[in-house]
C-alpha atoms as a PDB file:
ATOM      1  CA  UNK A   1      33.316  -3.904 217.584  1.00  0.00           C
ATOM      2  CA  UNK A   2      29.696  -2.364 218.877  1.00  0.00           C
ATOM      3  CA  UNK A   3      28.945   0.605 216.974  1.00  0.00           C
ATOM      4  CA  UNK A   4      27.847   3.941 218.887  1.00  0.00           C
ATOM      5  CA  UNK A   5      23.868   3.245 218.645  1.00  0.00           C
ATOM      6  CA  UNK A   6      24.937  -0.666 220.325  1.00  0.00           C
ATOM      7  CA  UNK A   7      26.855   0.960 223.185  1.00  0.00           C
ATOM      8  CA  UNK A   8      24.278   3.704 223.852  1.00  0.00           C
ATOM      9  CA  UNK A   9      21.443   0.828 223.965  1.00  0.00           C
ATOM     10  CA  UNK A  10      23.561  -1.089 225.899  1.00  0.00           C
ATOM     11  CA  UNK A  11      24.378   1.488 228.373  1.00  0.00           C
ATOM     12  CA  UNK A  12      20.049   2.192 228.595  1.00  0.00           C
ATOM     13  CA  UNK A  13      19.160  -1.262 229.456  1.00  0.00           C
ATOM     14  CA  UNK A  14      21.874  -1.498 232.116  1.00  0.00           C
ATOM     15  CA  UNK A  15      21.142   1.818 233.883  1.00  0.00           C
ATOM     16  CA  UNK A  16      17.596   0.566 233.564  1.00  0.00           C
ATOM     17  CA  UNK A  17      18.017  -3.240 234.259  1.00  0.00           C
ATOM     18  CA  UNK A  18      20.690  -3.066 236.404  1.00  0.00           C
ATOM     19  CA  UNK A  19      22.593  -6.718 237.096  1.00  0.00           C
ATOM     20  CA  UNK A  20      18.711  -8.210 236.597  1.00  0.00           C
ATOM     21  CA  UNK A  21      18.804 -11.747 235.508  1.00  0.00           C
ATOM     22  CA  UNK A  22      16.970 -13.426 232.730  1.00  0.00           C
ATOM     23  CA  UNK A  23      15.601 -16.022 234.790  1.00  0.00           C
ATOM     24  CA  UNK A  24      14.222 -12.863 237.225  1.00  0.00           C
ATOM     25  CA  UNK A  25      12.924 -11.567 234.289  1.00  0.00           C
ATOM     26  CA  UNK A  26      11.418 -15.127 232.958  1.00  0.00           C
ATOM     27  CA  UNK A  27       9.748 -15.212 236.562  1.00  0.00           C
ATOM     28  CA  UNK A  28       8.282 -11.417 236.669  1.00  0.00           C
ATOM     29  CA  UNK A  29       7.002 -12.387 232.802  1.00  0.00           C
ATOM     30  CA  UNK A  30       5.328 -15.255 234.082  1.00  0.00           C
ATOM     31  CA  UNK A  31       3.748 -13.629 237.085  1.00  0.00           C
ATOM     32  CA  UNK A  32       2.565 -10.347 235.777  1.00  0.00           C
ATOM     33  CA  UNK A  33       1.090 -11.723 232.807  1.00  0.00           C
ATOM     34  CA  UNK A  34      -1.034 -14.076 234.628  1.00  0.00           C
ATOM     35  CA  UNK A  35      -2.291 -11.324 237.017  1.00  0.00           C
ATOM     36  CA  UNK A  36      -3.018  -9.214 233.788  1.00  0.00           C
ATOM     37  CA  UNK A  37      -4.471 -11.831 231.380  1.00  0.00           C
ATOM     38  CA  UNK A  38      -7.062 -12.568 234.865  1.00  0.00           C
ATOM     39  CA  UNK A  39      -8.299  -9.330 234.742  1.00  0.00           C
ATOM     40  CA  UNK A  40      -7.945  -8.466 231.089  1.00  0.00           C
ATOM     41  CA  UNK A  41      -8.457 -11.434 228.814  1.00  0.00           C
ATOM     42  CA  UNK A  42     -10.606 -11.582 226.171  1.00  0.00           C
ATOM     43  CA  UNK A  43     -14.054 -13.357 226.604  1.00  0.00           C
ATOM     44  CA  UNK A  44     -13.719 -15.665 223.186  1.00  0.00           C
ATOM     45  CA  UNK A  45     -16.049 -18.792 222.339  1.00  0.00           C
ATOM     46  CA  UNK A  46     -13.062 -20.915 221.598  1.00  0.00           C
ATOM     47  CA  UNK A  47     -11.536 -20.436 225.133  1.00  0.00           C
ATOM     48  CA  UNK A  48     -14.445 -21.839 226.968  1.00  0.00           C
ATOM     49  CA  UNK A  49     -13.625 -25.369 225.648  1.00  0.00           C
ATOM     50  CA  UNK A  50     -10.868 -27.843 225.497  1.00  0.00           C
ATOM     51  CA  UNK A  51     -12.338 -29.831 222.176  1.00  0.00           C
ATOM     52  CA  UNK A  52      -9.510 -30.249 219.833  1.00  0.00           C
ATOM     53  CA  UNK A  53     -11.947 -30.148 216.994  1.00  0.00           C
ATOM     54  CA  UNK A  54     -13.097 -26.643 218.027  1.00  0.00           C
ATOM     55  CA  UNK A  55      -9.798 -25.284 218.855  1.00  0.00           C
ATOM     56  CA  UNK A  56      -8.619 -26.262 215.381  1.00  0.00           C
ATOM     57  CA  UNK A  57     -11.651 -24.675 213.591  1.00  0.00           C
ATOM     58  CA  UNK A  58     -11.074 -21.675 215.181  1.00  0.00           C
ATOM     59  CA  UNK A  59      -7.396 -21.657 214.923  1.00  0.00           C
ATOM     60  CA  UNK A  60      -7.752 -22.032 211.164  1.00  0.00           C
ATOM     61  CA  UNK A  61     -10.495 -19.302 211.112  1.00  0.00           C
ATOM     62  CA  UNK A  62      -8.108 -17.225 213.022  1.00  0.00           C
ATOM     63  CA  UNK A  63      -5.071 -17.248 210.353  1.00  0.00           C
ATOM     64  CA  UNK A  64      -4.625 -13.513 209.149  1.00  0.00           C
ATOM     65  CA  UNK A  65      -8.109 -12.699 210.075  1.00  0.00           C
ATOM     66  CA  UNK A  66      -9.540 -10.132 213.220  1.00  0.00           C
ATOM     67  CA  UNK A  67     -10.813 -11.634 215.899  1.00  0.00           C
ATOM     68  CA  UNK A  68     -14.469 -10.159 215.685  1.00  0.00           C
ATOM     69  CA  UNK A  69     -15.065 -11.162 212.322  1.00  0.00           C
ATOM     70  CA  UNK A  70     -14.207 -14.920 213.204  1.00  0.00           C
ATOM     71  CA  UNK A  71     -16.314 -15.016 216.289  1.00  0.00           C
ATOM     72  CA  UNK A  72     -19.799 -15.337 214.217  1.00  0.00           C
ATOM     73  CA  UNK A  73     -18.427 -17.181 211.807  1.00  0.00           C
ATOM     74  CA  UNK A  74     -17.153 -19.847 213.746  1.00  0.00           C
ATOM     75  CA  UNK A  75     -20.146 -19.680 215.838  1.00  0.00           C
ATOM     76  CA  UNK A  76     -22.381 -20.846 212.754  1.00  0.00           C
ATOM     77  CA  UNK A  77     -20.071 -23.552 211.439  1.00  0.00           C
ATOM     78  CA  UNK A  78     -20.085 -25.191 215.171  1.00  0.00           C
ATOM     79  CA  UNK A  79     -24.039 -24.856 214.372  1.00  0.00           C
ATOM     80  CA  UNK A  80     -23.887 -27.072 211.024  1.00  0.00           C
ATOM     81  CA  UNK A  81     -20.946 -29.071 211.825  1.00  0.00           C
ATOM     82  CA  UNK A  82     -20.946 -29.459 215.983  1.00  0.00           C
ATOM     83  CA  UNK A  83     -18.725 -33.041 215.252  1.00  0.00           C
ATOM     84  CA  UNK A  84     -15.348 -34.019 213.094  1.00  0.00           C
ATOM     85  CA  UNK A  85     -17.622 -36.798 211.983  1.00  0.00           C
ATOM     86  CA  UNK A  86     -20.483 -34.404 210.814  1.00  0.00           C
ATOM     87  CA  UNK A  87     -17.826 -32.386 209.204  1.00  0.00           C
ATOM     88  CA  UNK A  88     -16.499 -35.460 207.343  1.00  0.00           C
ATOM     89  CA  UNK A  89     -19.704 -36.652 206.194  1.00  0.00           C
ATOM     90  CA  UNK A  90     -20.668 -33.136 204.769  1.00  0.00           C
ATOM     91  CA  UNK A  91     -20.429 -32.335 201.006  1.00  0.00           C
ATOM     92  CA  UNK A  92     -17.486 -29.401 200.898  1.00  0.00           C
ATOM     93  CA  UNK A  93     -19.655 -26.879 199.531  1.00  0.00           C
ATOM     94  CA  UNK A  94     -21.764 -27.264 202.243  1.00  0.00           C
ATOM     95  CA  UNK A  95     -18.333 -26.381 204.315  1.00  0.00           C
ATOM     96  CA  UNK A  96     -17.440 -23.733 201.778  1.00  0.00           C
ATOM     97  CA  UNK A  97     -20.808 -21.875 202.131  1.00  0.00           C
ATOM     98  CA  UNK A  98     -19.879 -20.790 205.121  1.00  0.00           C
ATOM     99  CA  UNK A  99     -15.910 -20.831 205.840  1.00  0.00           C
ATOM    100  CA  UNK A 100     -15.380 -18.960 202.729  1.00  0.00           C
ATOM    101  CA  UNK A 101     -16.929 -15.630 204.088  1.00  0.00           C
ATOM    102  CA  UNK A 102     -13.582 -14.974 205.516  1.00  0.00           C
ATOM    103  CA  UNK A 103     -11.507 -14.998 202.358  1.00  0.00           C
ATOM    104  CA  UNK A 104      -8.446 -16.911 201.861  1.00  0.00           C
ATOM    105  CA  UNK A 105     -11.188 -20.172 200.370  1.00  0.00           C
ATOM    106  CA  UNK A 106      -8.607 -23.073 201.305  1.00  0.00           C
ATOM    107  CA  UNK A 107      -9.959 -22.935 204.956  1.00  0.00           C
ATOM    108  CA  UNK A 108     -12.703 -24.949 204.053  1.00  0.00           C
ATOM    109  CA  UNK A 109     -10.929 -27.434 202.196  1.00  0.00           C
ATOM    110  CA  UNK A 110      -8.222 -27.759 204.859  1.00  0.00           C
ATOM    111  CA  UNK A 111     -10.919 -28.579 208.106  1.00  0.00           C
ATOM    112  CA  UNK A 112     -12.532 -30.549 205.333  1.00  0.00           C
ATOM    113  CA  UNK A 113      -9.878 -32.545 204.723  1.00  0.00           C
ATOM    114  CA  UNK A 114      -8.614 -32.829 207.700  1.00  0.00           C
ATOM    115  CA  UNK A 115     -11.876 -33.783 209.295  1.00  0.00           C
ATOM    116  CA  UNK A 116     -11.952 -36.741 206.655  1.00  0.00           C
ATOM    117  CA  UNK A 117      -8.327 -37.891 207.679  1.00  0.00           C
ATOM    118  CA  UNK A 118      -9.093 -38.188 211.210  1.00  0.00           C
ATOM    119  CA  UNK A 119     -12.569 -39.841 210.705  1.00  0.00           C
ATOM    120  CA  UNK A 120     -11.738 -42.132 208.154  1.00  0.00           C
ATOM    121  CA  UNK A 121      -7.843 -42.716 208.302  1.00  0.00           C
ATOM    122  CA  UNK A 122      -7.508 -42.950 212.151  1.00  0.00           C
ATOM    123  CA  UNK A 123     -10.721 -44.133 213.395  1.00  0.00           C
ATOM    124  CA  UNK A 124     -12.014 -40.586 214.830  1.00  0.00           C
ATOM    125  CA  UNK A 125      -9.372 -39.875 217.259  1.00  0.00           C
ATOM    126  CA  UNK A 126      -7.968 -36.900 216.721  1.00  0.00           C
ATOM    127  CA  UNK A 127      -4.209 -36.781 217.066  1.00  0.00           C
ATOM    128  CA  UNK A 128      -2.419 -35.346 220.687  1.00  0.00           C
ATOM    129  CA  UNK A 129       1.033 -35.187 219.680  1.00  0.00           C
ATOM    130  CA  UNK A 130       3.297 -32.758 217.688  1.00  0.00           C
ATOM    131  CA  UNK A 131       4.292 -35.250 215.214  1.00  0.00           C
ATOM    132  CA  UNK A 132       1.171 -36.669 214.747  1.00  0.00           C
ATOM    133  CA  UNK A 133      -1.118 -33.274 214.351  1.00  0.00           C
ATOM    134  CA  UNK A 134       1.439 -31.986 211.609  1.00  0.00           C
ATOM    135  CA  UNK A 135       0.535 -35.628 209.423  1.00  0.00           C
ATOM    136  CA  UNK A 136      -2.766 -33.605 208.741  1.00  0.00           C
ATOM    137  CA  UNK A 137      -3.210 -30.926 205.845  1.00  0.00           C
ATOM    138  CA  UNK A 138      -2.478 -27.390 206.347  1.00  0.00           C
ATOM    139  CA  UNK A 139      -1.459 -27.996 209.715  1.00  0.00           C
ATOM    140  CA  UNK A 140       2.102 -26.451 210.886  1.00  0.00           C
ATOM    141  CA  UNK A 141       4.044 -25.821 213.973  1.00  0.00           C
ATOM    142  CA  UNK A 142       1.954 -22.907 214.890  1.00  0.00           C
ATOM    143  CA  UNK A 143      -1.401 -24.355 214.897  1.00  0.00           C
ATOM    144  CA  UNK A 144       0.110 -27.720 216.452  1.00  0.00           C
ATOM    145  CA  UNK A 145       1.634 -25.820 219.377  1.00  0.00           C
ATOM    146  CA  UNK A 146      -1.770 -23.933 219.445  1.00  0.00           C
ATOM    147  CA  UNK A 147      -3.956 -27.107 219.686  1.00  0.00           C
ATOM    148  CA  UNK A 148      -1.789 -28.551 222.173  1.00  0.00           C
ATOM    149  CA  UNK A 149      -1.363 -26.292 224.502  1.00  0.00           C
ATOM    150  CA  UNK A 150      -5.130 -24.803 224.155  1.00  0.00           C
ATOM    151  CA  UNK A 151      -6.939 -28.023 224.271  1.00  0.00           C
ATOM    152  CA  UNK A 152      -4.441 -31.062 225.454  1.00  0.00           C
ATOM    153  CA  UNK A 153      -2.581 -28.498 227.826  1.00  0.00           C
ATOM    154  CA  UNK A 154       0.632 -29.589 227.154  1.00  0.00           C
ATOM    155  CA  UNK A 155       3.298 -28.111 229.176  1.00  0.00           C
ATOM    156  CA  UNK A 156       6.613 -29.310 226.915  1.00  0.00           C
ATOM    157  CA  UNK A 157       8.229 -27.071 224.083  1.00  0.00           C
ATOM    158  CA  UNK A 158       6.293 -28.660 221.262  1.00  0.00           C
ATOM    159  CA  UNK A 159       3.025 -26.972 222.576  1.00  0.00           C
ATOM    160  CA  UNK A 160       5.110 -23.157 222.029  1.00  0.00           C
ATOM    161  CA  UNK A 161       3.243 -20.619 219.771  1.00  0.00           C
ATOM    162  CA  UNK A 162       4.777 -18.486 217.551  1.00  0.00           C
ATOM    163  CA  UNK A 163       3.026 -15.900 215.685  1.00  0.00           C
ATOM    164  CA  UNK A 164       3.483 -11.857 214.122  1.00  0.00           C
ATOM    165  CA  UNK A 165       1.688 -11.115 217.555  1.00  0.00           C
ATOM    166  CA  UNK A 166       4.036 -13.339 220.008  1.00  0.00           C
ATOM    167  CA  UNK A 167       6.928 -12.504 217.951  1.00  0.00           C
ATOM    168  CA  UNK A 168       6.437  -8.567 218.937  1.00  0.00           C
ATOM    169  CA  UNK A 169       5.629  -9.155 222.504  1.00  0.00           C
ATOM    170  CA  UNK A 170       8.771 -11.185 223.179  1.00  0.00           C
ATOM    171  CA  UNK A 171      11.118  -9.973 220.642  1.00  0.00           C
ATOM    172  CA  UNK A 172      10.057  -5.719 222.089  1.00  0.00           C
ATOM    173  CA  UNK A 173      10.097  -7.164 225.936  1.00  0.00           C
ATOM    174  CA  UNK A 174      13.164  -9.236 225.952  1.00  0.00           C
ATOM    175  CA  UNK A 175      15.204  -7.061 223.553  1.00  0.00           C
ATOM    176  CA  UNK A 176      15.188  -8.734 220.300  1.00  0.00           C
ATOM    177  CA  UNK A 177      13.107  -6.482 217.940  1.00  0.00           C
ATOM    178  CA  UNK A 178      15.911  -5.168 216.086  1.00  0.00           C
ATOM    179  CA  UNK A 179      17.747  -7.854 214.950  1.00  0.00           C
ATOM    180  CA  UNK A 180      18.290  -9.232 211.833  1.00  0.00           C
ATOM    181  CA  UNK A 181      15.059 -11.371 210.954  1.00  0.00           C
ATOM    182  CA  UNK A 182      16.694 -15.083 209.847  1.00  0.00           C
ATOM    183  CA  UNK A 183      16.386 -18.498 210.927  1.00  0.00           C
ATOM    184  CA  UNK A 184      18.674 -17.930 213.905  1.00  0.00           C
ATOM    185  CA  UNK A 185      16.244 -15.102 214.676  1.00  0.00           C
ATOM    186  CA  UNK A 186      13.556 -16.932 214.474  1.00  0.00           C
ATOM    187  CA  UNK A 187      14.971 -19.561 216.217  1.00  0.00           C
ATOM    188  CA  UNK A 188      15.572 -17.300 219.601  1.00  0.00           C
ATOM    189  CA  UNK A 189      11.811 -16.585 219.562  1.00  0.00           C
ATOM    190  CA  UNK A 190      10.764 -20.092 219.425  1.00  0.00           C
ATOM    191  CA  UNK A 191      13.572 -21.056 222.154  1.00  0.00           C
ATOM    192  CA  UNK A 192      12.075 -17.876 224.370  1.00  0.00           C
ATOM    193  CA  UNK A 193       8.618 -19.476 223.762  1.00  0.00           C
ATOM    194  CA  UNK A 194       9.669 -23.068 224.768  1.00  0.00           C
ATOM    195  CA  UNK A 195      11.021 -21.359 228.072  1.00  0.00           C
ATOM    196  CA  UNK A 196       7.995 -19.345 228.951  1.00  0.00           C
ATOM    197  CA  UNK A 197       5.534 -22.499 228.821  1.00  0.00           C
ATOM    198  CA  UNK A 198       7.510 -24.562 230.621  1.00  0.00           C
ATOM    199  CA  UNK A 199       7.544 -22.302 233.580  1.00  0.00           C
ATOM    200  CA  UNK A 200       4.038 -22.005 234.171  1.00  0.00           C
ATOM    201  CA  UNK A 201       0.311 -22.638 233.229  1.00  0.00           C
ATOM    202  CA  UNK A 202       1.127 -23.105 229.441  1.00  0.00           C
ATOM    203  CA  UNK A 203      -3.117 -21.921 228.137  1.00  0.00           C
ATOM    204  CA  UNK A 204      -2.835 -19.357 230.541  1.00  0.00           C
ATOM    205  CA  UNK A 205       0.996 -18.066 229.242  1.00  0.00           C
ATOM    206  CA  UNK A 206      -0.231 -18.692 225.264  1.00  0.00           C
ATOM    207  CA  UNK A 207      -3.444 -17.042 225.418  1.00  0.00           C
ATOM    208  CA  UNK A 208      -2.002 -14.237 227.701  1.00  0.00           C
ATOM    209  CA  UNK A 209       0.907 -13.457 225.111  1.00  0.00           C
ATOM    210  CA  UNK A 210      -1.907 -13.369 222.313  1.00  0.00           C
ATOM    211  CA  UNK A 211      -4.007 -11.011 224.044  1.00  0.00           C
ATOM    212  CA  UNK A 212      -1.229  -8.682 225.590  1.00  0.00           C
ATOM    213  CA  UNK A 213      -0.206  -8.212 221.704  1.00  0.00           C
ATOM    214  CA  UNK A 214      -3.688  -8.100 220.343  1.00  0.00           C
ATOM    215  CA  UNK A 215      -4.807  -5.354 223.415  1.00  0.00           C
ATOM    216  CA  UNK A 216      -1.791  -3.312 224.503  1.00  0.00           C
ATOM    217  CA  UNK A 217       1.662  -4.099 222.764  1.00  0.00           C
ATOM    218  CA  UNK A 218       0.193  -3.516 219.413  1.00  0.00           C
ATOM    219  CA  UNK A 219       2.430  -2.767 216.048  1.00  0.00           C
ATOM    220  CA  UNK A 220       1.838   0.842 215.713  1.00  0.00           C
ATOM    221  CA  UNK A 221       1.250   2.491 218.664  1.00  0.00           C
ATOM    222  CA  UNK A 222       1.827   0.124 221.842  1.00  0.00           C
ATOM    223  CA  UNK A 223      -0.020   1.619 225.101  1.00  0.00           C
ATOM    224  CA  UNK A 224       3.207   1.191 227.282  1.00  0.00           C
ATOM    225  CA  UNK A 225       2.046   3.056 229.909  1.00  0.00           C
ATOM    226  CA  UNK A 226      -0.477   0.226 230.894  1.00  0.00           C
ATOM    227  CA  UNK A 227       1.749  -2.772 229.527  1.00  0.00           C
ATOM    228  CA  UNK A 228       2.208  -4.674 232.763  1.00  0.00           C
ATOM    229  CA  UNK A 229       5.439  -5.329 231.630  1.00  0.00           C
ATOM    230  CA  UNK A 230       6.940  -2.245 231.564  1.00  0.00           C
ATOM    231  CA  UNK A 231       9.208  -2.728 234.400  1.00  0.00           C
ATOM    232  CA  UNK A 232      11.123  -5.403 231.951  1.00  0.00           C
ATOM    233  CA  UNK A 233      10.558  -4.393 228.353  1.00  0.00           C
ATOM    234  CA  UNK A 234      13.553  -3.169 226.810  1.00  0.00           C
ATOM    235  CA  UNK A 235      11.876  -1.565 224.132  1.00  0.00           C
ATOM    236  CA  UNK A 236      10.213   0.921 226.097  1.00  0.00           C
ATOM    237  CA  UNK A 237      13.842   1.682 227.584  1.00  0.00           C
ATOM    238  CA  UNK A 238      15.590   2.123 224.690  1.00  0.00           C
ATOM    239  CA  UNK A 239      12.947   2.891 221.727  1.00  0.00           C
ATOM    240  CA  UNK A 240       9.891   4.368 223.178  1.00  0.00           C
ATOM    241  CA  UNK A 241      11.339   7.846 224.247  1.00  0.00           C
ATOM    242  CA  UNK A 242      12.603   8.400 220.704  1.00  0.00           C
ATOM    243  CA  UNK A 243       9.197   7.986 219.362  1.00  0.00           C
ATOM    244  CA  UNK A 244       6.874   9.428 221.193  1.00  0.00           C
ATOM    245  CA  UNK A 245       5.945  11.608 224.646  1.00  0.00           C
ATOM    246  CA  UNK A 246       3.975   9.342 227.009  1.00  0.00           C
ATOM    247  CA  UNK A 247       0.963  11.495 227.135  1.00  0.00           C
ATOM    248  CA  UNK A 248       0.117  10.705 223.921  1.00  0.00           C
ATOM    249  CA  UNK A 249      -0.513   7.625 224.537  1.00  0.00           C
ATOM    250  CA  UNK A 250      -4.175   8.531 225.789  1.00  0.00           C
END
């Protein structure tokens, strides 16, 4: 039986969302966010090539740390290392020098390695399938997704993203930010993931979900009021007006 707080969200999101479908809402996802992530997408180095080698540097230079501290960083390792086979060939404290100026130091042993596994255990060609990109160290399902979908383009489930950031958006927009977090939690985020790629351009729909969480639907104070998906998010339906008046969102 649904407890009072249940009903009362329950009776929100259908005053709100009336008999609105999720495939509707799917399609309005898909459609606002590439309108918005047009005008207001980040200008990054990384997203002005389709290299997997450079989309993987910058992915791992990009785990737990901000954006603008990455950006020269990566930028100066491209310098000294512009090839996975220049990479390879370099001694790792060469690598180390300059990958370890954004903290957590098994960055530069991970490209390192991974660099040497593609160069000298496959011949130089670097992997373009989910299976075979998580054979290489430090690599997971994040980062595989990630170098799928950002530099192979991959429009299937495997090239899905799932990070704190995504998890927000989708789990705040499509109603699942207070449930329990589990595996079957974590499982309907993936599954929404899968779902958004597959109905449209899958760089455009990863890269727009990482910026909308990055820019506006941020973890303490989200700037609903110019979310373009306010019309669908049922956290600023149900949660919003408990925590704070609108204007003080400016």
């Amino acid at each position: 039986m649904k407890n009072r707080i249940d009903e009362q969200k329950d009776s929100l999101r259908k005053h709100h969302f009336g008999e609105e479908t999720y495939e509707s809402r799917v399609s309005f996802f898909i459609q606002a966010l590439t309108e918005w992530f047009a005008k207001e997408g980040r200008d990054l180095p990384w997203r002005h090539t389709r290299n997997p080698y450079k989309i993987l540097v910058s992915e791992i230079m990009l785990q737990q740390t901000n954006v603008d501290i990455v950006i020269p960083i990566y930028k100066r390792f491209l310098r000294k290392f512009p090839t996975i086979q220049i990479l390879a060939e370099s001694p790792l404290e060469e690598v180390k020098r300059i990958t370890d100026q954004l903290g957590y130091k098994r960055r530069g042993e991970y490209l390192h390695d991974i660099a040497k596994q593609i160069v000298f255990e496959k011949n130089g060609v670097f992997p373009s399938t989910f299976d075979d990109l998580l054979t290489l160290k430090g690599i997971g399902r994040y980062t595989a997704g990630a170098i799928l979908s950002f530099a192979y383009e991959k429009a299937d489930k495997t090239a899905a993203i799932v990070d704190v950031n995504v998890e927000r958006v989708l789990g705040r927009i499509f109603g699942l930010w207070d449930f329990k977090r589990n595996s079957r939690y974590n499982k309907k985020i993936w599954v929404l993931s899968e779902a958004l790629i597959s109905s449209g351009d899958v760089w455009v729909i990863n890269q727009g979900i990482l910026d909308l969480g990055a820019l506006i639907c941020v973890a303490g104070k989200p700037k609903c009021p110019i979310c373009p998906m306010i019309a669908i998010c049922e956290y600023y339906v149900v949660e919003v007006p408990k925590i704070v008046k609108l204007d003080s969102f400016f």
